[in-house]
C-alpha atoms as a PDB file:
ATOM      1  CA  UNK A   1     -63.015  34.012  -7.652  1.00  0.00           C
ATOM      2  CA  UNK A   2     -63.316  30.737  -9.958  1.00  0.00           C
ATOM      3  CA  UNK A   3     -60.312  31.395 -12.011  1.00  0.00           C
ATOM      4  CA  UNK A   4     -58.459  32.517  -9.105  1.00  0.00           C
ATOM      5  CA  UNK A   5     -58.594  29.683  -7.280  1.00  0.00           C
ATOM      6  CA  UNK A   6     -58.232  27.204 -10.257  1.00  0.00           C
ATOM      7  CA  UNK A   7     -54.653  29.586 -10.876  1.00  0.00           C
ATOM      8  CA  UNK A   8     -53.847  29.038  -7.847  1.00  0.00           C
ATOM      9  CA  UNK A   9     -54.748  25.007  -7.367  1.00  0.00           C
ATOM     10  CA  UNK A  10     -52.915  24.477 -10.501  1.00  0.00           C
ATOM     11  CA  UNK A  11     -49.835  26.578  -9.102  1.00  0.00           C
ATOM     12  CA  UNK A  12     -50.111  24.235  -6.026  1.00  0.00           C
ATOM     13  CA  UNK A  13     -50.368  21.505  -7.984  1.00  0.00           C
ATOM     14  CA  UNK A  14     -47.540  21.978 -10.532  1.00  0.00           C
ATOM     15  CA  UNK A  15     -45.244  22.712  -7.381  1.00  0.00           C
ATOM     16  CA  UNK A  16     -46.253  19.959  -5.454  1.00  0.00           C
ATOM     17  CA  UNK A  17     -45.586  17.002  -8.787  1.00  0.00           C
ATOM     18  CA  UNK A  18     -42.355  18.843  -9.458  1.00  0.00           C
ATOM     19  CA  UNK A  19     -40.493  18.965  -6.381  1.00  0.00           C
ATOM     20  CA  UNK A  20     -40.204  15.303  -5.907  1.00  0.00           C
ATOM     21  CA  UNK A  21     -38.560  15.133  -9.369  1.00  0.00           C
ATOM     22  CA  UNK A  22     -35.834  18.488  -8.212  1.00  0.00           C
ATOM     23  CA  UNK A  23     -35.482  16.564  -4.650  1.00  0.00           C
ATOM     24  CA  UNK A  24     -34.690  13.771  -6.247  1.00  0.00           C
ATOM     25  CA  UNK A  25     -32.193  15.369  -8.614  1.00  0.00           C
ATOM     26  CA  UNK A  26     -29.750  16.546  -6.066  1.00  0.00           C
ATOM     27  CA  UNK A  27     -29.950  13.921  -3.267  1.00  0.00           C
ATOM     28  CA  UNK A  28     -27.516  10.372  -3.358  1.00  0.00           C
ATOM     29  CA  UNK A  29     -29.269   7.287  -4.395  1.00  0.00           C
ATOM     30  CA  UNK A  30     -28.781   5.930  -0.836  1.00  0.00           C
ATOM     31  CA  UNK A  31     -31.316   8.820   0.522  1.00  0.00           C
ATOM     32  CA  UNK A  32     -33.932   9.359  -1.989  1.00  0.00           C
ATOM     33  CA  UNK A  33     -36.569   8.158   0.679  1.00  0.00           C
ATOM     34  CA  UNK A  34     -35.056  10.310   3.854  1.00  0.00           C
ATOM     35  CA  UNK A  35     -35.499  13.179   1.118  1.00  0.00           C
ATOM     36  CA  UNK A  36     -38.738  12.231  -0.042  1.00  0.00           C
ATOM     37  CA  UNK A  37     -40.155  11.445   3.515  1.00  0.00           C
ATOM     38  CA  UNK A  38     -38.315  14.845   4.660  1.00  0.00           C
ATOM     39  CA  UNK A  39     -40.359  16.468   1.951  1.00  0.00           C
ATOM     40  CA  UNK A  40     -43.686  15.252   2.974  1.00  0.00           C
ATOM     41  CA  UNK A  41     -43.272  15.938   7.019  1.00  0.00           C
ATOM     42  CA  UNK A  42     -42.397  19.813   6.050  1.00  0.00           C
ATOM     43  CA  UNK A  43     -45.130  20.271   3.445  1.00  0.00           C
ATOM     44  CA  UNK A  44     -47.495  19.238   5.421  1.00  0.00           C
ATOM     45  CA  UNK A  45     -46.324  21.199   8.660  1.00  0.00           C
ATOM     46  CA  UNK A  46     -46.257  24.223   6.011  1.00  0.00           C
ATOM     47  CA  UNK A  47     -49.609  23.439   4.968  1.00  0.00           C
ATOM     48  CA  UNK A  48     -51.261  22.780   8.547  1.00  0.00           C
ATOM     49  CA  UNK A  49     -49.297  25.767  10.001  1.00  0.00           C
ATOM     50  CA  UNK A  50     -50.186  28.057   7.051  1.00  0.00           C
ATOM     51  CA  UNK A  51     -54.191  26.813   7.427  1.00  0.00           C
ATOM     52  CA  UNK A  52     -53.711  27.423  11.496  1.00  0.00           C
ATOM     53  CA  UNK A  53     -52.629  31.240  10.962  1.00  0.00           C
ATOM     54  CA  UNK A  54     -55.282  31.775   8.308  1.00  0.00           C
ATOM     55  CA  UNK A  55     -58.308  30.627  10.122  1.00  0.00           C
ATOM     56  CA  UNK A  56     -56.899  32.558  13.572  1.00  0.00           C
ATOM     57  CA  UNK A  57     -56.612  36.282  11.606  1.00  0.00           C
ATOM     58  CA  UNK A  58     -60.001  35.017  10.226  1.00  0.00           C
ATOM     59  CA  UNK A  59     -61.397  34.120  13.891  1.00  0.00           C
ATOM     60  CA  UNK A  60     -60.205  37.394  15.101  1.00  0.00           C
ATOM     61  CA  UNK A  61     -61.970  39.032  11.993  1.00  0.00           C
ATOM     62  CA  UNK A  62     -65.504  37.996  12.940  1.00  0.00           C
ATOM     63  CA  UNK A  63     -67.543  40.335  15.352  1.00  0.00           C
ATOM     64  CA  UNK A  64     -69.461  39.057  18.141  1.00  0.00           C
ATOM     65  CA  UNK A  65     -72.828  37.468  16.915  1.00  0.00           C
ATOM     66  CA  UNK A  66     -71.938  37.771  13.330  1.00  0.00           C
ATOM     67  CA  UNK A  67     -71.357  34.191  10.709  1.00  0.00           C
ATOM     68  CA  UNK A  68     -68.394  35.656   8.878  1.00  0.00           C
ATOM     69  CA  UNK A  69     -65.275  37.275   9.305  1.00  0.00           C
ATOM     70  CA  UNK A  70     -65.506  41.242   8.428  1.00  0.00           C
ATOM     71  CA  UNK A  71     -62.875  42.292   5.149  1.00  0.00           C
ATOM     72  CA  UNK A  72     -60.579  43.723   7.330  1.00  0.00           C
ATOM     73  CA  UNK A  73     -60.244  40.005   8.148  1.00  0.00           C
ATOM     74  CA  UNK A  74     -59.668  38.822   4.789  1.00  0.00           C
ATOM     75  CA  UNK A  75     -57.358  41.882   3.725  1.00  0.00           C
ATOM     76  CA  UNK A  76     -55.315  40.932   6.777  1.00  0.00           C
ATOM     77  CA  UNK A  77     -55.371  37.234   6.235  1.00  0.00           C
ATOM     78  CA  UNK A  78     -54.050  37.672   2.346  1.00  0.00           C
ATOM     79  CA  UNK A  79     -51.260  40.072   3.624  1.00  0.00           C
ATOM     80  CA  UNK A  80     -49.970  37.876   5.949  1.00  0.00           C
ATOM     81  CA  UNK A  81     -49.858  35.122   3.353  1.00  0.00           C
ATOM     82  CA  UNK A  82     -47.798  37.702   1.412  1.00  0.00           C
ATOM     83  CA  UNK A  83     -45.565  38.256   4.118  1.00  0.00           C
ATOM     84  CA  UNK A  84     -44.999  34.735   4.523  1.00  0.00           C
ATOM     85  CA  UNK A  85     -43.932  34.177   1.242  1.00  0.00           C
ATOM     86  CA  UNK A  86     -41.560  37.268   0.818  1.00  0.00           C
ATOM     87  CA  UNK A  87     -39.797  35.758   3.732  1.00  0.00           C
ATOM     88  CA  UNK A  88     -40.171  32.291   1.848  1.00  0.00           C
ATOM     89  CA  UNK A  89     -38.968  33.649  -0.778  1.00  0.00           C
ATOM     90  CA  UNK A  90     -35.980  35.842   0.384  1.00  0.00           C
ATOM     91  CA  UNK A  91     -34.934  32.886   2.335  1.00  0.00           C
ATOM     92  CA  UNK A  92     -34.606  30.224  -0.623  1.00  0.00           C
ATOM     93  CA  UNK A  93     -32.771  32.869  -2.403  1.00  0.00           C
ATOM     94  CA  UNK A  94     -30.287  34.084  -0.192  1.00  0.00           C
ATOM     95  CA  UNK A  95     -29.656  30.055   0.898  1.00  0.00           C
ATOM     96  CA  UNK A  96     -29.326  29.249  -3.030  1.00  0.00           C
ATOM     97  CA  UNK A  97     -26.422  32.141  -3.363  1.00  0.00           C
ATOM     98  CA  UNK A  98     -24.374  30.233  -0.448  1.00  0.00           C
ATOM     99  CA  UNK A  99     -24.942  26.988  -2.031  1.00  0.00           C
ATOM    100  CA  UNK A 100     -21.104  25.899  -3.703  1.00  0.00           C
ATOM    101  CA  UNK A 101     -21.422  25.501  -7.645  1.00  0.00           C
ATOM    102  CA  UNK A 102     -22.825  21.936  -8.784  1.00  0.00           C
ATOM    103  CA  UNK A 103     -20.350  19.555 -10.491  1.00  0.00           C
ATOM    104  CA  UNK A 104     -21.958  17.276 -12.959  1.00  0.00           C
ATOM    105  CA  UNK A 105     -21.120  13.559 -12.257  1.00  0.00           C
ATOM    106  CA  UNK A 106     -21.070  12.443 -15.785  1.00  0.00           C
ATOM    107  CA  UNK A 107     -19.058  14.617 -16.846  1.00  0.00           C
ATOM    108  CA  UNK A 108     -16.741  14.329 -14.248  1.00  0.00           C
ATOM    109  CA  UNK A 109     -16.728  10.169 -14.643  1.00  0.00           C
ATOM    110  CA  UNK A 110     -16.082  10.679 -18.229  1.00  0.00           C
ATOM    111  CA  UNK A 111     -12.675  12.641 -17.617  1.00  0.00           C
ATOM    112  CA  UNK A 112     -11.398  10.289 -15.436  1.00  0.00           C
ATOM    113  CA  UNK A 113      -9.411   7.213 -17.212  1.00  0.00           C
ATOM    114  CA  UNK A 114     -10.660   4.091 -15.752  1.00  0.00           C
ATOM    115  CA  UNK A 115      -8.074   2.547 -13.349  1.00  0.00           C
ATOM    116  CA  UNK A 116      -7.589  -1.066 -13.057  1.00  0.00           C
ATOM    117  CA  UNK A 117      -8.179  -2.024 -16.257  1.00  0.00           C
ATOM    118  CA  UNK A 118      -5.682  -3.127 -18.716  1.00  0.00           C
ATOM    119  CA  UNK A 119      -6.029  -4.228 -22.372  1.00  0.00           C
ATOM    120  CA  UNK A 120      -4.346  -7.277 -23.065  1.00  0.00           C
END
């Protein structure tokens, strides 16, 4: 259970430094901190939503009079998770494929002559 959860903190983790750095990547100059802010707002509505869902299978889980949920509860908790990120994942992918193919700005600023100037 440990090294699960250490996996999976430093899965969270990784995810959560990186993305800035990808955000940041793709968006203009002028909205880095609409991005950024835009970031934070839906990670944490993912992770208050995601917390919400798990601790109501959970609640459901636990029998009258009894501390804990029953494993049925936790079985169904962690396949819901799953579910969720399928869908996550199927989502991200299929939006990716629509996405029009980047052009690289240096490379396209380097092909271009530069107007106005002349040499003297």
């Amino acid at each position: 259970m440990l090294v699960a959860m250490g996996v999976l903190g430093f899965g969270v983790g990784s995810f959560s430094a990186a993305m800035p750095g990808v955000i940041l990547a793709v968006t203009p100059k002028s909205e880095t901190s609409s991005a950024m802010s835009f970031n934070y707002v839906v990670r944490s509505v993912g992770y208050s939503l995601g917390s919400a869902i798990g601790g109501l299978v959970l609640a459901t889980g636990t029998d009258t009079g009894h501390l804990f949920p029953n494993d049925h509860a936790y079985t169904t908790a962690a396949l819901v998770g799953i579910a969720a990120m399928a869908v996550t994942a199927l989502t991200a992918t299929a939006l990716a494929r629509q996405r029009p193919p980047e052009i690289n700005p240096t490379a396209a600023t380097a092909s271009v002559p530069s107007q106005g100037r002349s040499s003297r």
